[in-house]
N, C-alpha and C. Protein backbone atom coordinates (compact mmCIF):
# COMPACT_ATOMS: atom_id res chain seq x y z
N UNK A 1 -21.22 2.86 3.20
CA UNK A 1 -19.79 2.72 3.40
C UNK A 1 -19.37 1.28 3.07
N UNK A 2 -18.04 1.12 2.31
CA UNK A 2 -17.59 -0.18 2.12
C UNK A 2 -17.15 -0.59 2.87
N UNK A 3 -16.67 -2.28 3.44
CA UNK A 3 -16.30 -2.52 4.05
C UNK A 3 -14.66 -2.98 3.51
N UNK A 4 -14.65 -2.54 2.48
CA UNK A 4 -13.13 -2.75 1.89
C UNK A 4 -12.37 -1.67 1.05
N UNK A 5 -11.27 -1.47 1.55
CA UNK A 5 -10.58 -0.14 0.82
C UNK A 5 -9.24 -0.70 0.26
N UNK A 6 -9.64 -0.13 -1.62
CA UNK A 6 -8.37 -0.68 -2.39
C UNK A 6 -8.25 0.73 -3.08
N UNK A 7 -7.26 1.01 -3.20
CA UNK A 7 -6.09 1.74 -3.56
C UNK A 7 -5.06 1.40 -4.52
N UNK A 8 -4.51 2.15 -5.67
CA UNK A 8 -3.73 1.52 -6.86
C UNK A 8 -3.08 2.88 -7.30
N UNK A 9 -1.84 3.34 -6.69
CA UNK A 9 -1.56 4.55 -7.56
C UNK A 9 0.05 4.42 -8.02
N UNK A 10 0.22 5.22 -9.39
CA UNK A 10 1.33 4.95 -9.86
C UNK A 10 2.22 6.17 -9.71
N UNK A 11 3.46 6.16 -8.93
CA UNK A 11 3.96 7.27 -8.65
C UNK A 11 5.33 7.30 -9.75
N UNK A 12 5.58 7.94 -11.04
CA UNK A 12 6.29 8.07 -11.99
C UNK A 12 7.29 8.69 -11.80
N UNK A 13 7.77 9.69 -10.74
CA UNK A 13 9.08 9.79 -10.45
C UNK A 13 9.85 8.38 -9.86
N UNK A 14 9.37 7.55 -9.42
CA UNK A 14 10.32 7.08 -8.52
C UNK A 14 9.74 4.91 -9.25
N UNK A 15 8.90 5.38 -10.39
CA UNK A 15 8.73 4.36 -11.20
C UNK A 15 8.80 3.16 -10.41
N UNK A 16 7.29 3.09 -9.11
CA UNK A 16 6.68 2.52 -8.60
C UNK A 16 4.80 2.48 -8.57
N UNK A 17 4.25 1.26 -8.38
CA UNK A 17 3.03 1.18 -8.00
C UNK A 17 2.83 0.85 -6.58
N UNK A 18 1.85 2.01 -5.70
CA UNK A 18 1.55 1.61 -4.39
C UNK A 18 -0.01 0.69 -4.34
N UNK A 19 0.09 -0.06 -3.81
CA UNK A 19 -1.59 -1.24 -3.58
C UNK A 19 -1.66 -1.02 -2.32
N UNK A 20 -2.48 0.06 -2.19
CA UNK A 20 -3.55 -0.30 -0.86
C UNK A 20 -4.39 -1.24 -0.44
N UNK A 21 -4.39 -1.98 0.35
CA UNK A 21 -6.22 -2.84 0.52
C UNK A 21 -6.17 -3.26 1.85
N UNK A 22 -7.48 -3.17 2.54
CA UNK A 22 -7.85 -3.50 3.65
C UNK A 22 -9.16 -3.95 3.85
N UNK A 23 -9.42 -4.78 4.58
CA UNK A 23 -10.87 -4.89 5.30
C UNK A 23 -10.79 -4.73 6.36
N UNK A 24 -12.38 -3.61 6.33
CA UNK A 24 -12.69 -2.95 7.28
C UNK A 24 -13.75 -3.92 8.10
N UNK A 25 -14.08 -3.41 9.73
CA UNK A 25 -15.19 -4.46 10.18
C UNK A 25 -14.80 -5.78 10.52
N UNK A 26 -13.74 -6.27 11.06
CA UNK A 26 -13.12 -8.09 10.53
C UNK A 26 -12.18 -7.90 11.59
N UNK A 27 -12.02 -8.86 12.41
CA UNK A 27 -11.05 -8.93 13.62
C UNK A 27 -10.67 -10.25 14.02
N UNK A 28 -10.94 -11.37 12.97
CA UNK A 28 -10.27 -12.67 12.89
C UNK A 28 -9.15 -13.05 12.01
N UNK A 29 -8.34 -12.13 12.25
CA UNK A 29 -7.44 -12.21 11.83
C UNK A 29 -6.04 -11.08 12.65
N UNK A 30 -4.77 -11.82 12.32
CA UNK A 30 -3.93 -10.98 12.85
C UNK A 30 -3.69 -9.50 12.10
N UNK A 31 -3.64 -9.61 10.69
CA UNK A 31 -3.47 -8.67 9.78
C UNK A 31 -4.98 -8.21 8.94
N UNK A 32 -5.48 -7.45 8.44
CA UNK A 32 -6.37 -7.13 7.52
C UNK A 32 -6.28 -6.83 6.20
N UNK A 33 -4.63 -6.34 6.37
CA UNK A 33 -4.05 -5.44 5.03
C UNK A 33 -3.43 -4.64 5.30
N UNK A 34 -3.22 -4.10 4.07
CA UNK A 34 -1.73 -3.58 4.25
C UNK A 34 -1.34 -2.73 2.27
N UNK A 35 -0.04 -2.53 2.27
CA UNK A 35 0.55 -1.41 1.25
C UNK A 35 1.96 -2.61 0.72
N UNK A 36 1.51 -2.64 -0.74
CA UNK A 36 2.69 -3.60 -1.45
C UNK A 36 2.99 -2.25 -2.59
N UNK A 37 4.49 -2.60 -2.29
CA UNK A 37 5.19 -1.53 -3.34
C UNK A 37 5.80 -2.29 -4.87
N UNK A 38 5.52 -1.97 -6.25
CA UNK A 38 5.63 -2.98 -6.70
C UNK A 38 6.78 -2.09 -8.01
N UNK A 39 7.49 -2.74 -8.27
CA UNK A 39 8.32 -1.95 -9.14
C UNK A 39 8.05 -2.03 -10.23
N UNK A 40 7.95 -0.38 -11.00
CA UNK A 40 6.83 -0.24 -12.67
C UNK A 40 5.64 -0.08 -12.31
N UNK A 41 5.03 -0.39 -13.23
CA UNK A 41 3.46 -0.42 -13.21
C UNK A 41 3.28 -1.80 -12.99
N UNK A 42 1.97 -1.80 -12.28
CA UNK A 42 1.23 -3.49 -12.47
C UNK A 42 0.53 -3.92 -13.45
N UNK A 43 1.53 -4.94 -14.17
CA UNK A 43 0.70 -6.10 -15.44
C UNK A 43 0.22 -6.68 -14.94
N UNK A 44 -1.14 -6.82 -15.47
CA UNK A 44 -1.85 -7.98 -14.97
C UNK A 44 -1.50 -9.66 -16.00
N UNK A 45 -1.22 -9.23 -16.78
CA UNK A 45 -0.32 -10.09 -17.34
C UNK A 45 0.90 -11.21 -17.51
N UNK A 46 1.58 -9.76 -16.24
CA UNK A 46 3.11 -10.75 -16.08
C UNK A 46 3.09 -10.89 -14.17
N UNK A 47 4.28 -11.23 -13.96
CA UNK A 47 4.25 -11.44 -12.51
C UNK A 47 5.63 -10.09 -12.07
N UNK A 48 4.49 -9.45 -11.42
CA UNK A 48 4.91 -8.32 -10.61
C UNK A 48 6.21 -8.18 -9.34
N UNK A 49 7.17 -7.04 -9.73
CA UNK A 49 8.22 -7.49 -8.79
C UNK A 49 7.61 -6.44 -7.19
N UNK A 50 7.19 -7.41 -6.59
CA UNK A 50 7.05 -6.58 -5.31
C UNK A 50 8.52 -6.36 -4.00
N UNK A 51 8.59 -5.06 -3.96
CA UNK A 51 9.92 -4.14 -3.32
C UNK A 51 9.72 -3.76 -2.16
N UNK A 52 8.60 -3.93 -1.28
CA UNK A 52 8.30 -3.11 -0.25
C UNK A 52 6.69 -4.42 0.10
N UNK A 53 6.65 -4.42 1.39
CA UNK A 53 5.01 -4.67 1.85
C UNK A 53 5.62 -3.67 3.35
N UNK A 54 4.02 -3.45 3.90
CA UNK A 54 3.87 -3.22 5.46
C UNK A 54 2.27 -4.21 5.46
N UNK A 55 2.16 -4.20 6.96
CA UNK A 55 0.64 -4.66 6.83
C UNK A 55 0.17 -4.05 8.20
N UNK A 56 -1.10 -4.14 8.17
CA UNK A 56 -1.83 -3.19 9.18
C UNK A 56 -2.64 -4.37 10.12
N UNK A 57 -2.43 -3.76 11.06
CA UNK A 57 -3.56 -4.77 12.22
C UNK A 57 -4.71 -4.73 12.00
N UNK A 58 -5.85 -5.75 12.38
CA UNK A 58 -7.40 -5.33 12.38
C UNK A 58 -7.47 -4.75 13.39
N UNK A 59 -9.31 -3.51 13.18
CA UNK A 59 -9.19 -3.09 14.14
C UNK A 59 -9.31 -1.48 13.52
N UNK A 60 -8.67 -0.93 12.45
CA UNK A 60 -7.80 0.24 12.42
C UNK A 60 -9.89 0.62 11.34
N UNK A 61 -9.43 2.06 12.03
CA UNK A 61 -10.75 3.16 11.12
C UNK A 61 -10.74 2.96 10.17
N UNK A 62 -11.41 3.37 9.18
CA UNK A 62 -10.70 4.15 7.22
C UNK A 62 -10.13 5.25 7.44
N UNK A 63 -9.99 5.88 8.58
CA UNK A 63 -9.21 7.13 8.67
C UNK A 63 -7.95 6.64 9.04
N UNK A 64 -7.95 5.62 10.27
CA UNK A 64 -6.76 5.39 10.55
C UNK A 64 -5.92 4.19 9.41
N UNK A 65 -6.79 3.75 8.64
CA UNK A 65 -5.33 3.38 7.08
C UNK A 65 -5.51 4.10 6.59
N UNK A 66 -6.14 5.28 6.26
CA UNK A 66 -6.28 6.18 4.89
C UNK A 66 -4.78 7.18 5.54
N UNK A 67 -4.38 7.43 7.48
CA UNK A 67 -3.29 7.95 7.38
C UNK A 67 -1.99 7.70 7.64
N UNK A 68 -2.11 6.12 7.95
CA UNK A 68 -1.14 5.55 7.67
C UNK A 68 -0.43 5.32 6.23
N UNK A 69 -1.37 5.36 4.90
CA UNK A 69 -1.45 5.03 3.41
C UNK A 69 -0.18 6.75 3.21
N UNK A 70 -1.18 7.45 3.44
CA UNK A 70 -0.97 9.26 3.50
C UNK A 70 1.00 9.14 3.94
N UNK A 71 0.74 9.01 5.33
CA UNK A 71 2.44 9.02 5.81
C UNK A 71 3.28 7.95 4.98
N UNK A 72 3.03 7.17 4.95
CA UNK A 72 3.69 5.97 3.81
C UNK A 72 4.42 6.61 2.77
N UNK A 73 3.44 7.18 1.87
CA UNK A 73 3.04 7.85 0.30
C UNK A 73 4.58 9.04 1.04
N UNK A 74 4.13 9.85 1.87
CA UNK A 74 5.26 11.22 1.84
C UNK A 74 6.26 10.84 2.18
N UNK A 75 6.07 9.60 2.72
CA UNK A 75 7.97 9.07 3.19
C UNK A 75 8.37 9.12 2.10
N UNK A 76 7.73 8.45 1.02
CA UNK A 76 8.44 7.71 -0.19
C UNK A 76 8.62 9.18 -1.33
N UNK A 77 7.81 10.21 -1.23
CA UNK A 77 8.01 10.91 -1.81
C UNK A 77 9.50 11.98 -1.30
N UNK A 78 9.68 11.82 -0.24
CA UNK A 78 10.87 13.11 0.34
C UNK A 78 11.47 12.10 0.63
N UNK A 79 11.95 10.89 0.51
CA UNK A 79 12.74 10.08 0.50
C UNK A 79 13.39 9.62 2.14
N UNK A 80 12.51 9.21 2.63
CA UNK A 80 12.65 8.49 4.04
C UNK A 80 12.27 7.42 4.03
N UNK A 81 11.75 6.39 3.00
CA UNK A 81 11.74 5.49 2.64
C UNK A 81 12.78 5.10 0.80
N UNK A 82 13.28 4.45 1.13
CA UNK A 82 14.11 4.44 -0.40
C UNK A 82 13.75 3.10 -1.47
N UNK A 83 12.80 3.23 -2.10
CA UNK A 83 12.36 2.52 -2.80
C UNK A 83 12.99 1.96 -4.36
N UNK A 84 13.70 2.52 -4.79
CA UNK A 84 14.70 2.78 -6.10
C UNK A 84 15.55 1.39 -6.06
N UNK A 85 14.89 1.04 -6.99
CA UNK A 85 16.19 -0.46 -7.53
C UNK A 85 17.12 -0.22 -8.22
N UNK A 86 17.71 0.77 -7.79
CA UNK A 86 19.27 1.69 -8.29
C UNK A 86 20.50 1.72 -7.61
């Protein structure tokens, strides 16, 4: 098992990238990680417009960010989160 979970998915209706990442195991710190919403795809090239962060406490399972990541993701899909630079 890793002790770090990264996540990169591009959701094309709503022409955003979600970044997962956390470390797992680590409790010197207030935060571990967390979900940056970034508008388009991510260039690694240019400098990315980020639209959205949350961040997660240490402490939390891989289950418990994998369903926090999960509820995040369906807000944004049925639109209880409004992500659209429109």
């Amino acid at each position: 098992m890793s002790d770090y979970i990264k996540k990169l998915e591009y959701i094309k209706d709503h022409d955003i990238t979600v970044e997962l990442t956390y470390r797992l195991n680590f409790n010197n710190e207030k935060s571990c990680g967390g979900v940056k919403i970034y508008s388009g795809k991510i260039d690694e090239d240019k400098e990315n417009y980020e639209i959205y962060m949350e961040l997660y406490e240490c402490g939390l399972t891989e289950n418990d960010v994998n369903e926090r990541y999960n509820k995040l993701m369906n807000e944004i899909k049925t639109g209880k989160i409004d992500v659209s630079l429109k």
